[in-house]
N, C-alpha and C. Protein backbone atom coordinates (compact mmCIF):
# COMPACT_ATOMS: atom_id res chain seq x y z
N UNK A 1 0.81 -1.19 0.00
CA UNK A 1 0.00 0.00 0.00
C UNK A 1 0.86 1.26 0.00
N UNK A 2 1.94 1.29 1.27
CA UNK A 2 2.91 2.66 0.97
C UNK A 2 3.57 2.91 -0.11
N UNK A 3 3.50 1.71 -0.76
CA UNK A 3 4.90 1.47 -2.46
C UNK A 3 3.83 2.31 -3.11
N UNK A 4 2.27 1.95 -3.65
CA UNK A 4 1.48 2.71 -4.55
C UNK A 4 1.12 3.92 -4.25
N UNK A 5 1.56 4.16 -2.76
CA UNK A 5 0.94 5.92 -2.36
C UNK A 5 2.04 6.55 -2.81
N UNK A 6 3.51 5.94 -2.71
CA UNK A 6 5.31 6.65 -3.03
C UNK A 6 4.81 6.69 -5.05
N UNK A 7 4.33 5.51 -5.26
CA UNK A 7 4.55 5.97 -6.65
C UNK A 7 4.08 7.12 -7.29
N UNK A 8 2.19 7.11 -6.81
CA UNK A 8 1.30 8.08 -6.86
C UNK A 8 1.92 9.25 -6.73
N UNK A 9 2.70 9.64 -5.68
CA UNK A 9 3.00 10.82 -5.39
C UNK A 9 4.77 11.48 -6.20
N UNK A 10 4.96 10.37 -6.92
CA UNK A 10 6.51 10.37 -7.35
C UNK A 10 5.63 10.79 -9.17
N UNK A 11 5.30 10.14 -9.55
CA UNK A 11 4.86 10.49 -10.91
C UNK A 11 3.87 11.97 -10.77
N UNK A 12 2.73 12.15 -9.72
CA UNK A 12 2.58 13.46 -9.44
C UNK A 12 3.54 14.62 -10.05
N UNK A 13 4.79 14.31 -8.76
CA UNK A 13 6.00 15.44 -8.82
C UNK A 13 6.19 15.61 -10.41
N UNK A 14 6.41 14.78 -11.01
CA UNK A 14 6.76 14.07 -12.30
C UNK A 14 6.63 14.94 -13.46
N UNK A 15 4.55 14.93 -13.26
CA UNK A 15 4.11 15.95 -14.20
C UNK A 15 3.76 17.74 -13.70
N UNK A 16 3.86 17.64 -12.11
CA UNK A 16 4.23 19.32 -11.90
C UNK A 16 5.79 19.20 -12.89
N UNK A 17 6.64 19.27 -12.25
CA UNK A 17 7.67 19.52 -12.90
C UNK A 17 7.69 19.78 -14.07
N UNK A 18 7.20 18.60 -14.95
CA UNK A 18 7.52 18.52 -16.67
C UNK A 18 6.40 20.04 -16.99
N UNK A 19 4.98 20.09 -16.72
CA UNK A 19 4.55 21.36 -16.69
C UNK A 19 4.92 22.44 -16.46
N UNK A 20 6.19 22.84 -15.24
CA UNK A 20 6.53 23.86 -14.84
C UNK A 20 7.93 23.99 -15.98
N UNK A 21 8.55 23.25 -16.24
CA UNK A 21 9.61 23.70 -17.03
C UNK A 21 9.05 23.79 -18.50
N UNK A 22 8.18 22.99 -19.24
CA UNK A 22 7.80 23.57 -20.09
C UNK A 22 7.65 24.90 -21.05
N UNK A 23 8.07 25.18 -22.00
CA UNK A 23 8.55 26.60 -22.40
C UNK A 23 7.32 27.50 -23.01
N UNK A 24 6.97 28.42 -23.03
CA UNK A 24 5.58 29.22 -23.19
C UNK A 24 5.88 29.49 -24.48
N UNK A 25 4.64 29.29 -25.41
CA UNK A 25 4.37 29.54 -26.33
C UNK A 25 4.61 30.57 -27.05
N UNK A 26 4.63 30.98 -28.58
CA UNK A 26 4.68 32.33 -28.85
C UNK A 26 4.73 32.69 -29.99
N UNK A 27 3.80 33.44 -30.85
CA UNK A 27 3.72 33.40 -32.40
C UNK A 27 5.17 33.87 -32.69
N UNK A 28 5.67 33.64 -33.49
CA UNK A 28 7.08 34.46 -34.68
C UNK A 28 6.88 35.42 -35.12
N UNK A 29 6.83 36.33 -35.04
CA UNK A 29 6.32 37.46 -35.59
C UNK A 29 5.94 39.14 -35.43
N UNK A 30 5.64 40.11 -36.04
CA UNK A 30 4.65 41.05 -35.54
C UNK A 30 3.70 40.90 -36.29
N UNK A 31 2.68 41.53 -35.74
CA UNK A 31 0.88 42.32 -35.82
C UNK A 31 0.89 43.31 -35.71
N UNK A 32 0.57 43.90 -36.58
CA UNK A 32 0.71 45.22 -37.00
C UNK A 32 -1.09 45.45 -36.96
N UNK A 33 -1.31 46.80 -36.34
CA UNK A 33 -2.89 47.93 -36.65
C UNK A 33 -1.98 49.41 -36.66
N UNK A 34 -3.01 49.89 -36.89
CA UNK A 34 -3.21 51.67 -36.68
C UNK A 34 -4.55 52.04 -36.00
N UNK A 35 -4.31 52.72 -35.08
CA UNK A 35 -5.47 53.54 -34.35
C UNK A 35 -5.14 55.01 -34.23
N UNK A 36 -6.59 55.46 -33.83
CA UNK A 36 -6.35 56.58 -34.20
C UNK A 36 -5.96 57.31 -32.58
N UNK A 37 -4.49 58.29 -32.54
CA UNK A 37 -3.92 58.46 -31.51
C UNK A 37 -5.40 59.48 -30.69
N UNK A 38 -4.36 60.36 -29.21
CA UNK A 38 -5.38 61.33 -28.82
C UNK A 38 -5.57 62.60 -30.06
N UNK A 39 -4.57 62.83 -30.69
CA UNK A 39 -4.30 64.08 -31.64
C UNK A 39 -5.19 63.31 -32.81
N UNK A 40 -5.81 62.94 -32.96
CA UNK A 40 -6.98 62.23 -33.92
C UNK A 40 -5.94 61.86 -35.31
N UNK A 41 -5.29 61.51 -35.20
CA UNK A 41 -4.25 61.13 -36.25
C UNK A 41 -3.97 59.44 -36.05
N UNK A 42 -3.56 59.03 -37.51
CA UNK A 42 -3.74 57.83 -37.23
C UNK A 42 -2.22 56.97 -37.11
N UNK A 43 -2.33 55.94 -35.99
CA UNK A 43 -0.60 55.74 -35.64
C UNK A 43 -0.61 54.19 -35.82
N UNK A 44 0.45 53.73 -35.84
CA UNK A 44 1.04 52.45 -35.74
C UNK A 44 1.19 51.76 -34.28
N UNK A 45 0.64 50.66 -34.15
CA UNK A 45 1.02 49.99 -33.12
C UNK A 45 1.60 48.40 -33.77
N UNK A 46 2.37 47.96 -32.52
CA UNK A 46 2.78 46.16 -33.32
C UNK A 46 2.61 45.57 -31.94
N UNK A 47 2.42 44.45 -31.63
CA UNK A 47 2.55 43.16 -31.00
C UNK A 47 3.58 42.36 -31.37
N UNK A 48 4.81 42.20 -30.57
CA UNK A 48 5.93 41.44 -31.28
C UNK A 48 5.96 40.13 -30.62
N UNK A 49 5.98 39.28 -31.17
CA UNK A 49 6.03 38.07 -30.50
C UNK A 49 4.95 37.59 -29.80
N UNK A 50 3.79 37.67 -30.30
CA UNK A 50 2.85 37.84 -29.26
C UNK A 50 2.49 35.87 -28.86
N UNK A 51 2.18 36.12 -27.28
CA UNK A 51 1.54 34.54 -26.93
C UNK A 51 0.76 33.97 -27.62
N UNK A 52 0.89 32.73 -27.39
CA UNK A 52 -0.98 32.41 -28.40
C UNK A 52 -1.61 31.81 -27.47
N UNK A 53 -2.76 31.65 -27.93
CA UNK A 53 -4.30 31.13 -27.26
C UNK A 53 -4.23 32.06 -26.05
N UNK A 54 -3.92 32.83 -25.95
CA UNK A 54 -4.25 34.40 -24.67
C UNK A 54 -4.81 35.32 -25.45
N UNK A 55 -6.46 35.79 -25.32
CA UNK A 55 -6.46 37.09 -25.66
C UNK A 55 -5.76 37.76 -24.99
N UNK A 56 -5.63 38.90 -26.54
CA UNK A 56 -4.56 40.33 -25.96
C UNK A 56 -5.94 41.51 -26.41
N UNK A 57 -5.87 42.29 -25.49
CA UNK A 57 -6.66 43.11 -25.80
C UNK A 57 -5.73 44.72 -26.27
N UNK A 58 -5.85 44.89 -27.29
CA UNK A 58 -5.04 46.30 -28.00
C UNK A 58 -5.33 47.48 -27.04
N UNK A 59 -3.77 47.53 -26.48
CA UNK A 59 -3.74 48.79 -25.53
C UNK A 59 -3.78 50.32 -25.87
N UNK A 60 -4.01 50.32 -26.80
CA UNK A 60 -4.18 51.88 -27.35
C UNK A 60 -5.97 51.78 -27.21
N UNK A 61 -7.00 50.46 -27.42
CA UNK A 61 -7.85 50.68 -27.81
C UNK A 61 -8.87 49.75 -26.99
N UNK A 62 -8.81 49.79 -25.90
CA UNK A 62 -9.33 48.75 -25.19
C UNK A 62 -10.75 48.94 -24.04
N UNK A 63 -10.38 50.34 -24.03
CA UNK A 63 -11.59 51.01 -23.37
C UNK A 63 -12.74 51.92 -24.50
N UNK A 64 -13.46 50.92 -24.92
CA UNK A 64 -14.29 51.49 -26.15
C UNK A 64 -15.10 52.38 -25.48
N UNK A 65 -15.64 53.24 -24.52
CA UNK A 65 -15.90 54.16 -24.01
C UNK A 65 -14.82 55.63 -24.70
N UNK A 66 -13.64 55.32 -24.89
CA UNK A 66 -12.47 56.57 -25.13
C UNK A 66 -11.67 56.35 -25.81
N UNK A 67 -12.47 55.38 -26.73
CA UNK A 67 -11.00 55.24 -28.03
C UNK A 67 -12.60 54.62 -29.42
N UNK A 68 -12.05 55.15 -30.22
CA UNK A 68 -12.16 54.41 -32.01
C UNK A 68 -11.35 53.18 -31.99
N UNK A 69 -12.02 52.00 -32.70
CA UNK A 69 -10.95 50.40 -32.30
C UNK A 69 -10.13 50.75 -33.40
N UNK A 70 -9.08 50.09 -33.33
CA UNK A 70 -8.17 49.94 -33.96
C UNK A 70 -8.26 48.98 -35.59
N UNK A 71 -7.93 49.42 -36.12
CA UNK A 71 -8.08 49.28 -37.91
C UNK A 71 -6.85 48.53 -38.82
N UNK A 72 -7.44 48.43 -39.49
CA UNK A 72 -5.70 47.61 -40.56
C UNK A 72 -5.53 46.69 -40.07
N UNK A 73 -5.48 45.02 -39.45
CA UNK A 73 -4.31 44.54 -38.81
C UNK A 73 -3.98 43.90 -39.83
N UNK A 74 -2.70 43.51 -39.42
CA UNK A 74 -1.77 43.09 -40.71
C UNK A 74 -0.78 41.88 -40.20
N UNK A 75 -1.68 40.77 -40.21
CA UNK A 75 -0.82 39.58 -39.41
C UNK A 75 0.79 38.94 -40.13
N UNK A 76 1.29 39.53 -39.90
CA UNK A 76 2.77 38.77 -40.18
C UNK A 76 3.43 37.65 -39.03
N UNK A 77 2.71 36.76 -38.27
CA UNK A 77 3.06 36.17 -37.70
C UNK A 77 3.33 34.84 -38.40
N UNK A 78 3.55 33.67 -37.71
CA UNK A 78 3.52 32.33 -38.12
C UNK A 78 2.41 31.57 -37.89
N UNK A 79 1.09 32.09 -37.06
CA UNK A 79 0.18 31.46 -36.77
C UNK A 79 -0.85 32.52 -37.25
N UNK A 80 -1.84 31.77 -36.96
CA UNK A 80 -3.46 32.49 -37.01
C UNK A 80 -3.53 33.17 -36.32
N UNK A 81 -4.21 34.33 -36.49
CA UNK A 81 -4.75 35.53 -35.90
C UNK A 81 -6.68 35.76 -35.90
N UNK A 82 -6.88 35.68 -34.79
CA UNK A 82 -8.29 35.77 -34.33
C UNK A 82 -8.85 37.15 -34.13
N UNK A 83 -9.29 38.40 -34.82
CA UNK A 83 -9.56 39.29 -34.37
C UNK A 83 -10.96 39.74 -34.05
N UNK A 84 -11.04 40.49 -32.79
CA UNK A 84 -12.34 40.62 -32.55
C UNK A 84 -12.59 42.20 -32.51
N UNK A 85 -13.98 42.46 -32.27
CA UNK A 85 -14.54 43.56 -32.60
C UNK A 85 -14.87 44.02 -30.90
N UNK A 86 -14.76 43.55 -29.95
CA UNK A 86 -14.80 44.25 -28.75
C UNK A 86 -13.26 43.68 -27.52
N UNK A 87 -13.33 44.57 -26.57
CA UNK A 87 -11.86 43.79 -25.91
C UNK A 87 -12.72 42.21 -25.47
N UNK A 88 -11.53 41.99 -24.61
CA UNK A 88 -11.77 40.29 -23.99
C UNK A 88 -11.95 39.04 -25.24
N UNK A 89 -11.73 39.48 -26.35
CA UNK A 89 -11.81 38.42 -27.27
C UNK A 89 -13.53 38.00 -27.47
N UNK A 90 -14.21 39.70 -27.66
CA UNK A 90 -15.39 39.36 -27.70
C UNK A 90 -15.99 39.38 -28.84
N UNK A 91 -17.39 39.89 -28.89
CA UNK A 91 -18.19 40.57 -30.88
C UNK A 91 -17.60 39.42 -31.50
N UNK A 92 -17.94 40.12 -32.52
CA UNK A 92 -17.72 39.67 -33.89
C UNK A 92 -15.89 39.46 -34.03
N UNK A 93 -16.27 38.33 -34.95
CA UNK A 93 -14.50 38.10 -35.22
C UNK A 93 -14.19 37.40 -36.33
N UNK A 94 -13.28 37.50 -37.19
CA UNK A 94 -12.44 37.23 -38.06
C UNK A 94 -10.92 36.39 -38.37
N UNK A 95 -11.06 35.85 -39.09
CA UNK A 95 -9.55 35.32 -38.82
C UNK A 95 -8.29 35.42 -39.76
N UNK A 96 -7.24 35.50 -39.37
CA UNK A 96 -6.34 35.99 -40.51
C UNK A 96 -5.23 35.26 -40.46
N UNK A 97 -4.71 34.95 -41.55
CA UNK A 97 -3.80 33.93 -42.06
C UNK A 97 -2.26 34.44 -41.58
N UNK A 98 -1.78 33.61 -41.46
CA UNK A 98 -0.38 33.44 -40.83
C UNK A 98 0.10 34.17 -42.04
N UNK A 99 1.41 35.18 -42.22
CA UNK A 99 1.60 35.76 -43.09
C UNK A 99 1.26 36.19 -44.32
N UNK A 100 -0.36 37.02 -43.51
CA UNK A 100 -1.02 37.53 -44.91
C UNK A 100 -0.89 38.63 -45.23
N UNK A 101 -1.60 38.88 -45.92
CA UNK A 101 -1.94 40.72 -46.53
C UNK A 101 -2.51 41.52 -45.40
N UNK A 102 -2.12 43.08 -45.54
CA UNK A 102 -2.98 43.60 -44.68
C UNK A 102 -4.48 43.45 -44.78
N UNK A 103 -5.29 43.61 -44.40
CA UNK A 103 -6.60 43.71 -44.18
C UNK A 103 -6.77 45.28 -44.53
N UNK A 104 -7.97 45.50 -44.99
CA UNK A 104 -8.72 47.22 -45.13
C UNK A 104 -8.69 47.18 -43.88
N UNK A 105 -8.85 49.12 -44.20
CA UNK A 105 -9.31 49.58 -42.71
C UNK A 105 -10.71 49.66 -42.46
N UNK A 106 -11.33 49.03 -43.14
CA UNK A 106 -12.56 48.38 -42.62
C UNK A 106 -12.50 47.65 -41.45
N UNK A 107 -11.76 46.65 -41.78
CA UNK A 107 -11.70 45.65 -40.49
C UNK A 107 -11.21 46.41 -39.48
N UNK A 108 -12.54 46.39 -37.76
CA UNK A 108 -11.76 47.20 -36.81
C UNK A 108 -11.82 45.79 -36.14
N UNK A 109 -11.00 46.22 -34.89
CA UNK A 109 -10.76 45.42 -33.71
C UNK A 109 -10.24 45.81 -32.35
N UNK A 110 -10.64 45.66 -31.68
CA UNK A 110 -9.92 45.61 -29.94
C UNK A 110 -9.59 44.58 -29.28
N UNK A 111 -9.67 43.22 -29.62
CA UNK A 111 -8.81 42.42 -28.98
C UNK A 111 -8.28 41.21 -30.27
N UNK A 112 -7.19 40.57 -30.03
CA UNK A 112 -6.48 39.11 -30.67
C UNK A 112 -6.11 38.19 -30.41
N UNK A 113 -6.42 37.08 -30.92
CA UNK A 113 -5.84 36.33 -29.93
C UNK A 113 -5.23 35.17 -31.66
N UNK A 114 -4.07 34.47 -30.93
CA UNK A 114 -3.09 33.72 -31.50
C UNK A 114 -3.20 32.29 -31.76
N UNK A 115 -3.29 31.49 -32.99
CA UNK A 115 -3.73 30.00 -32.12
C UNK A 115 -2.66 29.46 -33.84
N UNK A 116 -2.37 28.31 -33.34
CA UNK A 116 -1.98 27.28 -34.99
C UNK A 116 -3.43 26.32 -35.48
N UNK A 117 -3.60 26.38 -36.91
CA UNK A 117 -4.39 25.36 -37.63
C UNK A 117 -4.03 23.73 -37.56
């Protein structure tokens, strides 16, 4: 009985460990938008390297109360790009190909999130 509680608790350790050293994810790349700054002009932002499967919610544009969402994105990453139309990875959403074309500035967005096909 103590041999199967030592094992139980030895393979446990086993997979904390292998989980904790495990290396965090991370598209290749930038993501590129433009929003429009406080001077109502329109600016560049990028996401370099961004995580995947975490929404990111676009910090220029995240409080839709005091900002216009952010426009253009232009996924140059290695993975898929999920964009949505409110923060938290909410609304409406779209998806964009691992090193594609920009998108119009039609397409707005306030949050992204990263994933592979």
């Amino acid at each position: 009985m103590r041999l199967r509680h030592a094992l139980t608790s030895a393979c446990g350790a086993l997979a904390l460990i292998a989980t904790l050293g495990a290396p965090a994810h991370a598209a290749t790349g930038h993501f590129d938008y433009r929003y429009l700054g406080l001077d109502g002009q329109p600016h560049k932002g990028t996401l370099s390297n961004p995580e995947d499967i975490v929404c990111i919610t676009i910090p220029e544009v995240g409080d839709p109360d005091s900002s216009h969402p952010a426009f253009a994105p232009h996924n140059r990453t290695d993975m898929s790009a999920m964009v949505f139309t409110e923060p938290d990875c909410s609304g409406r959403s779209w998806t964009l190909k691992p090193h594609g074309k920009p998108a119009t500035n039609r397409l707005e967005l306030r949050s992204v999130a990263f994933f592979r096909q």
